[in-house]
N, C-alpha and C. Protein backbone atom coordinates (compact mmCIF):
# COMPACT_ATOMS: atom_id res chain seq x y z
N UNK A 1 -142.27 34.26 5.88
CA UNK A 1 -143.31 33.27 5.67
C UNK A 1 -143.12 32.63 4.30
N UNK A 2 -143.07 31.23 4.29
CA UNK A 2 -142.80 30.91 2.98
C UNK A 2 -144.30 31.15 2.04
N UNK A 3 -143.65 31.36 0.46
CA UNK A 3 -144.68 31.26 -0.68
C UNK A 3 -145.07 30.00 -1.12
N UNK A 4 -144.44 28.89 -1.49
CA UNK A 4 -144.75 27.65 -2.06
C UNK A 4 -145.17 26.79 -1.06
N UNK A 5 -146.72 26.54 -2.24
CA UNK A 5 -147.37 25.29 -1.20
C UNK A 5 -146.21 24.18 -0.01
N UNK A 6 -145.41 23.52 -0.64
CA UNK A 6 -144.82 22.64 0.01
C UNK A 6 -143.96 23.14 1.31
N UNK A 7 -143.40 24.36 0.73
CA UNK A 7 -142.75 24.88 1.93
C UNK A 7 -143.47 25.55 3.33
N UNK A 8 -144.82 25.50 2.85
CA UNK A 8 -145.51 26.12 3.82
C UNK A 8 -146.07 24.67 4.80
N UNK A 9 -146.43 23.58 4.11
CA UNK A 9 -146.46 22.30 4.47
C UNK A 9 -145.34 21.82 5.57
N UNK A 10 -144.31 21.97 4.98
CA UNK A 10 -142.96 21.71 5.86
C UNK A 10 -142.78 22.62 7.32
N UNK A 11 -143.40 23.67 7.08
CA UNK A 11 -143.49 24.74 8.28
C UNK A 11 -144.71 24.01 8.73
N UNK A 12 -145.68 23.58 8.70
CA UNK A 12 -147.09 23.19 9.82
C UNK A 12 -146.00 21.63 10.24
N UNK A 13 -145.42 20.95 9.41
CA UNK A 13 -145.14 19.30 9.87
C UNK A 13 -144.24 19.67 11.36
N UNK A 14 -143.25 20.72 10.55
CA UNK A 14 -142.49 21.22 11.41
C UNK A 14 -143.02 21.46 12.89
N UNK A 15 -143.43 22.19 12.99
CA UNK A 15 -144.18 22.68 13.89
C UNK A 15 -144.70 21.71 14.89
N UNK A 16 -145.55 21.08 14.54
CA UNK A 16 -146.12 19.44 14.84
C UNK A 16 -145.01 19.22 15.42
N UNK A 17 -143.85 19.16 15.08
CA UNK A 17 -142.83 17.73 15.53
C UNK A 17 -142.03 17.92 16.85
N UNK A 18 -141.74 19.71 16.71
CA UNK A 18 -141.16 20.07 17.56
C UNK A 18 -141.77 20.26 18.63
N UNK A 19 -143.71 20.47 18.64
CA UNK A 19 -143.91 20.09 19.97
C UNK A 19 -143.61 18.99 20.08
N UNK A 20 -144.26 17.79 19.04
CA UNK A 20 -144.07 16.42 19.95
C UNK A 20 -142.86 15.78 20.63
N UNK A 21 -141.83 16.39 19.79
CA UNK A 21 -140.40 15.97 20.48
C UNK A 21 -140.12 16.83 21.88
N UNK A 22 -140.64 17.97 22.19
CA UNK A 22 -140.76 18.98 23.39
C UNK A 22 -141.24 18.12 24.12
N UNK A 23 -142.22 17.71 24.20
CA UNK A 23 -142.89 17.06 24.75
C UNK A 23 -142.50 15.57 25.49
N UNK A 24 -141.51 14.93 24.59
CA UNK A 24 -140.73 14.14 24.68
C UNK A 24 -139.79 14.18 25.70
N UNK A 25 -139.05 15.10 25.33
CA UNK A 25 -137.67 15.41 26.05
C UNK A 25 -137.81 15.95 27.54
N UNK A 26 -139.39 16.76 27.57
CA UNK A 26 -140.02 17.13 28.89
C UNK A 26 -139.93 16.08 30.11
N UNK A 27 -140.74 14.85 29.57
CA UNK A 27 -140.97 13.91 30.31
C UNK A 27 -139.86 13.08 30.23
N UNK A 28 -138.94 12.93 29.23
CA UNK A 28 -137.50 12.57 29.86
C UNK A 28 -136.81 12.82 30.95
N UNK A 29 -136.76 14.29 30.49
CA UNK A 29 -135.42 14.66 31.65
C UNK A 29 -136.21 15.25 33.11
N UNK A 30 -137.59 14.91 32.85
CA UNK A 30 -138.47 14.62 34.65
C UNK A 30 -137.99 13.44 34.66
N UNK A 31 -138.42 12.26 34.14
CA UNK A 31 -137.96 10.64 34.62
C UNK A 31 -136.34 10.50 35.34
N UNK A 32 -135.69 11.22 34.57
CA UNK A 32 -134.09 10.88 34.65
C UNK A 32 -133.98 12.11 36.22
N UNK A 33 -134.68 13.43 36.62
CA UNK A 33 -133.80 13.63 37.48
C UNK A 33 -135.15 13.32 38.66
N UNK A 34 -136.63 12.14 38.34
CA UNK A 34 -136.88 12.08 39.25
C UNK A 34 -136.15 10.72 40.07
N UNK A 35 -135.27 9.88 39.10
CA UNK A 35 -134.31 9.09 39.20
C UNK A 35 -133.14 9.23 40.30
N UNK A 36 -132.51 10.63 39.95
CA UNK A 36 -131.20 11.09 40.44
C UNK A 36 -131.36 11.66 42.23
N UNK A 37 -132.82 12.04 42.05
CA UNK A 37 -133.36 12.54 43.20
C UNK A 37 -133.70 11.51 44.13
N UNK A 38 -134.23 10.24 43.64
CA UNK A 38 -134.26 9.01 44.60
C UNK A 38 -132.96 8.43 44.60
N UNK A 39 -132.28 8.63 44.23
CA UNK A 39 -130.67 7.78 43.92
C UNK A 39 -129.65 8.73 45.19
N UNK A 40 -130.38 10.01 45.30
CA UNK A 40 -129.38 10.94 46.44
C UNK A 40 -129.97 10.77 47.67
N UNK A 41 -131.35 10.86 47.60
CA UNK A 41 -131.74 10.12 48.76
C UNK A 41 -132.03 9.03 49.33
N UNK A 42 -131.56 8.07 48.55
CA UNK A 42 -131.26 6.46 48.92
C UNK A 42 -132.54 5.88 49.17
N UNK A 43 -133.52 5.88 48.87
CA UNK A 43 -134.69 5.26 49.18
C UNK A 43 -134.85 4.33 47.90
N UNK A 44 -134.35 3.16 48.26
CA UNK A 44 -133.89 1.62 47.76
C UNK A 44 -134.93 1.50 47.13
N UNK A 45 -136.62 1.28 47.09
CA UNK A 45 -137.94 1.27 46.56
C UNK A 45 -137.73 2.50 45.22
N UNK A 46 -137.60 3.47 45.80
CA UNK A 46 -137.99 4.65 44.73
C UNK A 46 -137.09 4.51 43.77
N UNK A 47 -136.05 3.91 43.87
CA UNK A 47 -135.05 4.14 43.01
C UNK A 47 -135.26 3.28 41.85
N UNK A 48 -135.56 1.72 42.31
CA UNK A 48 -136.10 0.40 41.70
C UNK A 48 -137.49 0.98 40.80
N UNK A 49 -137.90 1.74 41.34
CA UNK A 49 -139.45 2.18 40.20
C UNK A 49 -139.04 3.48 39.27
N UNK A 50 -138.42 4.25 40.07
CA UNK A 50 -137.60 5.46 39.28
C UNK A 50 -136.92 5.29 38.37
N UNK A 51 -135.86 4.11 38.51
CA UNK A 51 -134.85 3.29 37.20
C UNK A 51 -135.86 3.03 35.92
N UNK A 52 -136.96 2.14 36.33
CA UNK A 52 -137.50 1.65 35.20
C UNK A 52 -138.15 2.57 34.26
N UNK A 53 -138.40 3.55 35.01
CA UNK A 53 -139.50 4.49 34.37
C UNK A 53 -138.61 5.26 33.42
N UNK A 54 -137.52 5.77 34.20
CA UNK A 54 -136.67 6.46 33.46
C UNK A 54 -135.86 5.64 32.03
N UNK A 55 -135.41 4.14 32.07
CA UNK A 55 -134.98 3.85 31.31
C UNK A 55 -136.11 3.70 30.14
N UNK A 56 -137.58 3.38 30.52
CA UNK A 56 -137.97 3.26 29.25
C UNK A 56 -138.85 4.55 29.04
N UNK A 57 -138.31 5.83 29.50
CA UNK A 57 -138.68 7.10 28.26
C UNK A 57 -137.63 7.29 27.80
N UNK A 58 -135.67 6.78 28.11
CA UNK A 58 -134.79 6.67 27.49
C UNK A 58 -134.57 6.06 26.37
N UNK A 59 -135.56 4.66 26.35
CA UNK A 59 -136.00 3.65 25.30
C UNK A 59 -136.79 4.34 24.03
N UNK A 60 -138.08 5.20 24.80
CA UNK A 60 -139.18 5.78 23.73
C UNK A 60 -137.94 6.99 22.93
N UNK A 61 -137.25 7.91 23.86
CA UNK A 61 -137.06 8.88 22.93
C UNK A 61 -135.90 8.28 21.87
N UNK A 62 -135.48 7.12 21.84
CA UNK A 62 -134.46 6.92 20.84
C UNK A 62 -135.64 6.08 20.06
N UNK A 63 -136.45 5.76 20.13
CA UNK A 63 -137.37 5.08 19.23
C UNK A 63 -137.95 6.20 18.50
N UNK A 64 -138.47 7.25 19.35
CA UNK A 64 -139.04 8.00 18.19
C UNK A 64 -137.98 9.04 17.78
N UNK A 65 -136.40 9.06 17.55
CA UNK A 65 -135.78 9.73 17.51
C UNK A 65 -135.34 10.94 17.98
N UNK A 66 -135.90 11.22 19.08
CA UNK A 66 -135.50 12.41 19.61
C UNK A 66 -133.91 12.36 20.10
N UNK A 67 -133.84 10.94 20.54
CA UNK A 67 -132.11 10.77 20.87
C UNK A 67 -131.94 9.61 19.69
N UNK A 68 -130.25 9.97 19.53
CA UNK A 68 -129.57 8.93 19.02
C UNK A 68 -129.62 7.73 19.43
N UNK A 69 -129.71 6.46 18.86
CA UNK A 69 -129.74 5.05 19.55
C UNK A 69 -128.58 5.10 20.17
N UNK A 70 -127.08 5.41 19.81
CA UNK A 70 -126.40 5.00 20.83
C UNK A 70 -126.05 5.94 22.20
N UNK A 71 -126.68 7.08 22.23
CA UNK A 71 -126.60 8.23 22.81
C UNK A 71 -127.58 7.59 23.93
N UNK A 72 -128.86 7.14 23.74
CA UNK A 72 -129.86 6.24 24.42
C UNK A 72 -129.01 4.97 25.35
N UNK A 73 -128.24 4.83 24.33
CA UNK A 73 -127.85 3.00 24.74
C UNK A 73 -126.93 3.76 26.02
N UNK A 74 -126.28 4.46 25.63
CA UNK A 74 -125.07 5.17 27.05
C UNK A 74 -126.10 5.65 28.14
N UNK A 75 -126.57 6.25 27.50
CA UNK A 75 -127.37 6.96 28.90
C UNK A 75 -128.58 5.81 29.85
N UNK A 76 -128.76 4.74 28.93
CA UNK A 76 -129.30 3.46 29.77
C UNK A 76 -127.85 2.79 30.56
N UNK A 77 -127.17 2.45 30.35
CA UNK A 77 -126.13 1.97 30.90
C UNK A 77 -125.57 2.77 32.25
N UNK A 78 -125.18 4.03 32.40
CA UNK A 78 -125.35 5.01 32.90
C UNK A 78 -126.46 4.92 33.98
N UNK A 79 -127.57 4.97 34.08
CA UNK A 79 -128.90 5.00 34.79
C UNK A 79 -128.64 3.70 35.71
N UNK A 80 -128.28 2.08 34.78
CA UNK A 80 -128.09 0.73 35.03
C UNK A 80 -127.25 0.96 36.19
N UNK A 81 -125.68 2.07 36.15
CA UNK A 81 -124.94 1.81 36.95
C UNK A 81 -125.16 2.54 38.05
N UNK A 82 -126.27 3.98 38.08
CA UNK A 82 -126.34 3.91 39.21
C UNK A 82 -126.93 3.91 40.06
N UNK A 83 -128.12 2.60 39.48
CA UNK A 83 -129.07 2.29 40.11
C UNK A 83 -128.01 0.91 41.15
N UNK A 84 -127.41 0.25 40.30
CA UNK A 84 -126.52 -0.84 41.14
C UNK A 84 -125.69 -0.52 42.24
N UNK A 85 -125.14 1.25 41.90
CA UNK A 85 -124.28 1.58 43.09
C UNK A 85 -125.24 1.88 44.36
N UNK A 86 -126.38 2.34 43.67
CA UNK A 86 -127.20 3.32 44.81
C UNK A 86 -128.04 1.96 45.74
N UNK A 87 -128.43 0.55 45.01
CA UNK A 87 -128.82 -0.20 45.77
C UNK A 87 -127.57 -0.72 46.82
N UNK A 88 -126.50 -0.80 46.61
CA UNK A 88 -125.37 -1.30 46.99
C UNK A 88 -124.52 -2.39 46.27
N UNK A 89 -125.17 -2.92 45.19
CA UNK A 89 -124.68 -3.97 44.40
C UNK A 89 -123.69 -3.76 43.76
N UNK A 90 -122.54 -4.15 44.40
CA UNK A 90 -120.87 -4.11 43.19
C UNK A 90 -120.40 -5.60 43.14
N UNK A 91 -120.33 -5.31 41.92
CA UNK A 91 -119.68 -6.85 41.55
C UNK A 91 -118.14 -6.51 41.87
N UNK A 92 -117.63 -7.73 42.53
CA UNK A 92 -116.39 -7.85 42.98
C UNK A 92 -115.59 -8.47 41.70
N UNK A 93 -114.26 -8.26 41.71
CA UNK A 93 -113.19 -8.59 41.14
C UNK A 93 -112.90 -9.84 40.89
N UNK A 94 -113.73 -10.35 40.07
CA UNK A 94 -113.04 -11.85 39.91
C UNK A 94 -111.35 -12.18 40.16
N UNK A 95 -111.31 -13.02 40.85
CA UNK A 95 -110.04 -13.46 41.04
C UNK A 95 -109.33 -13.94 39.80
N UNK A 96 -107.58 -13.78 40.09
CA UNK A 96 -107.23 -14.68 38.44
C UNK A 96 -106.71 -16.09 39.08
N UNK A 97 -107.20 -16.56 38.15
CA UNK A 97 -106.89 -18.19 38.09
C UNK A 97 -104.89 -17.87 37.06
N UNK A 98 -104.03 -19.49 38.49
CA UNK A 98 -103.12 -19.50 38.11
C UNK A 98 -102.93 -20.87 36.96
N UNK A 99 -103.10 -20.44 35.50
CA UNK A 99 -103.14 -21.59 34.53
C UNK A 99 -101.87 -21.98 33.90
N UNK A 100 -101.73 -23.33 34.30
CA UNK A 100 -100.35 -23.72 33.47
C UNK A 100 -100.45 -24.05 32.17
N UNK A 101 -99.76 -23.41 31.16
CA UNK A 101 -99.99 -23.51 29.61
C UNK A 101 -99.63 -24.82 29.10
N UNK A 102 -100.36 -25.25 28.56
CA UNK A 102 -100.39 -26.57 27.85
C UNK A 102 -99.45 -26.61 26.70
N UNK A 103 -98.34 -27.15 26.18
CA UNK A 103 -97.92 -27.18 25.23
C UNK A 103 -98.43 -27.37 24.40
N UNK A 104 -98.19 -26.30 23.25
CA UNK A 104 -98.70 -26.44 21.71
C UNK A 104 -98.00 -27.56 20.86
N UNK A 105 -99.08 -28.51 19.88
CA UNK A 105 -98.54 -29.18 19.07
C UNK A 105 -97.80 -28.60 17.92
N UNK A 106 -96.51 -28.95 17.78
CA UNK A 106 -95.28 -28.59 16.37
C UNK A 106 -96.15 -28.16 15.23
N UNK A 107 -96.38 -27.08 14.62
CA UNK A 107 -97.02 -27.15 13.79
C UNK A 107 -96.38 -27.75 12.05
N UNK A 108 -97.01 -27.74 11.12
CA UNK A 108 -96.77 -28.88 9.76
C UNK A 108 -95.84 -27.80 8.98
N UNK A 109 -95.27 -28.56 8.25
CA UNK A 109 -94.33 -27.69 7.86
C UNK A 109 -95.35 -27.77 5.99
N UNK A 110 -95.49 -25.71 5.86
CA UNK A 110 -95.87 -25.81 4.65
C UNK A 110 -95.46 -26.40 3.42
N UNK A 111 -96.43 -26.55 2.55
CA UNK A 111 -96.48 -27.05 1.25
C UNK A 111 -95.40 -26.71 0.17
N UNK A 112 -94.54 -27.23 -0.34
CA UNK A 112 -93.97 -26.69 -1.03
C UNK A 112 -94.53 -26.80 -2.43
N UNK A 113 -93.91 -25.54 -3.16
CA UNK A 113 -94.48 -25.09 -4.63
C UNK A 113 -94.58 -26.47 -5.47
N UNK A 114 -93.79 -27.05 -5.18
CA UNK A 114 -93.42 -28.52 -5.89
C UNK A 114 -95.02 -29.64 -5.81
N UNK A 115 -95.13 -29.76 -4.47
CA UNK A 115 -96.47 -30.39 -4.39
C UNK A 115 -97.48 -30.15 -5.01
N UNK A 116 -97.44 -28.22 -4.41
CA UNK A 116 -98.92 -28.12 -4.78
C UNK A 116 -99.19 -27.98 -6.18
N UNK A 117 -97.74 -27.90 -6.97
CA UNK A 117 -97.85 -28.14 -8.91
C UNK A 117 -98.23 -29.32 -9.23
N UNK A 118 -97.85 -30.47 -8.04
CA UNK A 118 -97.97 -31.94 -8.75
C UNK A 118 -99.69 -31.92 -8.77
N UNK A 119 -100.82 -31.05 -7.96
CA UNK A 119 -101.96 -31.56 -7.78
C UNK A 119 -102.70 -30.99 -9.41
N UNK A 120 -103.41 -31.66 -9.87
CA UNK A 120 -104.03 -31.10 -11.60
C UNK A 120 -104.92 -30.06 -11.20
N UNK A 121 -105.24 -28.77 -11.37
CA UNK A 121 -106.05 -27.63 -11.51
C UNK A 121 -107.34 -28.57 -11.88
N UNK A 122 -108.59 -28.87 -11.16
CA UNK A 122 -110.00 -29.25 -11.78
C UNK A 122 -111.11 -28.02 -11.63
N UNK A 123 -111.93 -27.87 -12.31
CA UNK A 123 -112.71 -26.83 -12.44
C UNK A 123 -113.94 -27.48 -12.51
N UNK A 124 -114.55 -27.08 -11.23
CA UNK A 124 -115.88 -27.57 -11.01
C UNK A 124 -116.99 -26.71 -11.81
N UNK A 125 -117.80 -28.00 -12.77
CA UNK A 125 -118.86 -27.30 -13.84
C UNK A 125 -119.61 -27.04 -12.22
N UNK A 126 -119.96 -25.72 -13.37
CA UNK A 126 -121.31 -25.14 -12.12
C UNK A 126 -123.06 -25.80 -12.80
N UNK A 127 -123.67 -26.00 -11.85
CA UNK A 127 -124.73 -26.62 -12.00
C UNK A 127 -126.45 -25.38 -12.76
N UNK A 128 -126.65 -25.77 -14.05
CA UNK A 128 -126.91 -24.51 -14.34
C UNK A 128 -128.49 -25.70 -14.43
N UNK A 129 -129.78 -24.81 -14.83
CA UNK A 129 -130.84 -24.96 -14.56
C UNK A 129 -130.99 -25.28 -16.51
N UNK A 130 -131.97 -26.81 -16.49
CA UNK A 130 -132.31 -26.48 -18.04
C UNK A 130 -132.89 -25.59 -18.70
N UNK A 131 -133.06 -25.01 -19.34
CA UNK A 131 -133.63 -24.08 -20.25
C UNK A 131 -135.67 -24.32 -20.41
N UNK A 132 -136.21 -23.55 -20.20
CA UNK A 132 -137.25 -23.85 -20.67
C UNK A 132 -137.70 -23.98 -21.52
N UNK A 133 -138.39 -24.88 -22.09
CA UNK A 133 -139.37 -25.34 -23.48
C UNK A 133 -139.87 -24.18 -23.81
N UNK A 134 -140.25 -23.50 -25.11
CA UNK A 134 -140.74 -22.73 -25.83
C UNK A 134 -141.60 -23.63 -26.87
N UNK A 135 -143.52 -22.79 -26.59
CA UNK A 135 -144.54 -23.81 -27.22
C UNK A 135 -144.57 -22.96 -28.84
């Protein structure tokens, strides 16, 4: 048991957090496998209300940190894909287009040292603010 005020502080915050994040992660990973459970049994409706629900306690727990944002961002993407497989939606293979390459214009032939000595070095004054009056 800690002795110092603060450390004993840190043990009650503590405490606090880890239910609330318990609590968190509870109702996560119900959303996500009441998800997986409409996704195996194909019921097209449940899945469409199951997705949403699940992605945004995927949303809350990276907001209140219980997950990493990008750990969140995968596991939304993830959910995205297989809500698309489980409705039936696959995007097909775009075809490739056969493109004939346009010839490039010759490009300029660089500067030689010679030129760019003939141009005079100018040094732009920088624009400074007047000074204020002193009464």
């Amino acid at each position: 048991m800690p002795i110092i005020k603060s450390a004993k502080k840190r043990a009650k915050t503590t405490k606090k957090a880890a239910v609330r994040n318990a609590k968190s992660k509870r109702s996560l990973k119900g959303a996500v496998k009441a998800f997986h459970s409409a996704v195996t049994k194909g019921d097209k409706k449940k899945v469409a209300a199951s997705h949403s629900k699940a992605q945004s306690e995927v949303g809350k727990a990276a907001k209140k940190k219980v997950m990493h944002k990008n750990k969140a961002a995968r596991k939304q993407s993830q959910l995205a894909k297989a809500a698309k497989k489980a409705a039936g939606v696959t995007k097909a293979a775009p075809a490739k287009k056969a493109t004939a390459k346009k010839a490039t214009p010759a490009k300029k032939a660089a500067p030689t040292k010679k030129a760019a000595a003939k141009k005079p070095a100018t040094k732009k004054a920088s624009a400074k603010k007047p000074v204020a009056k002193r009464k």
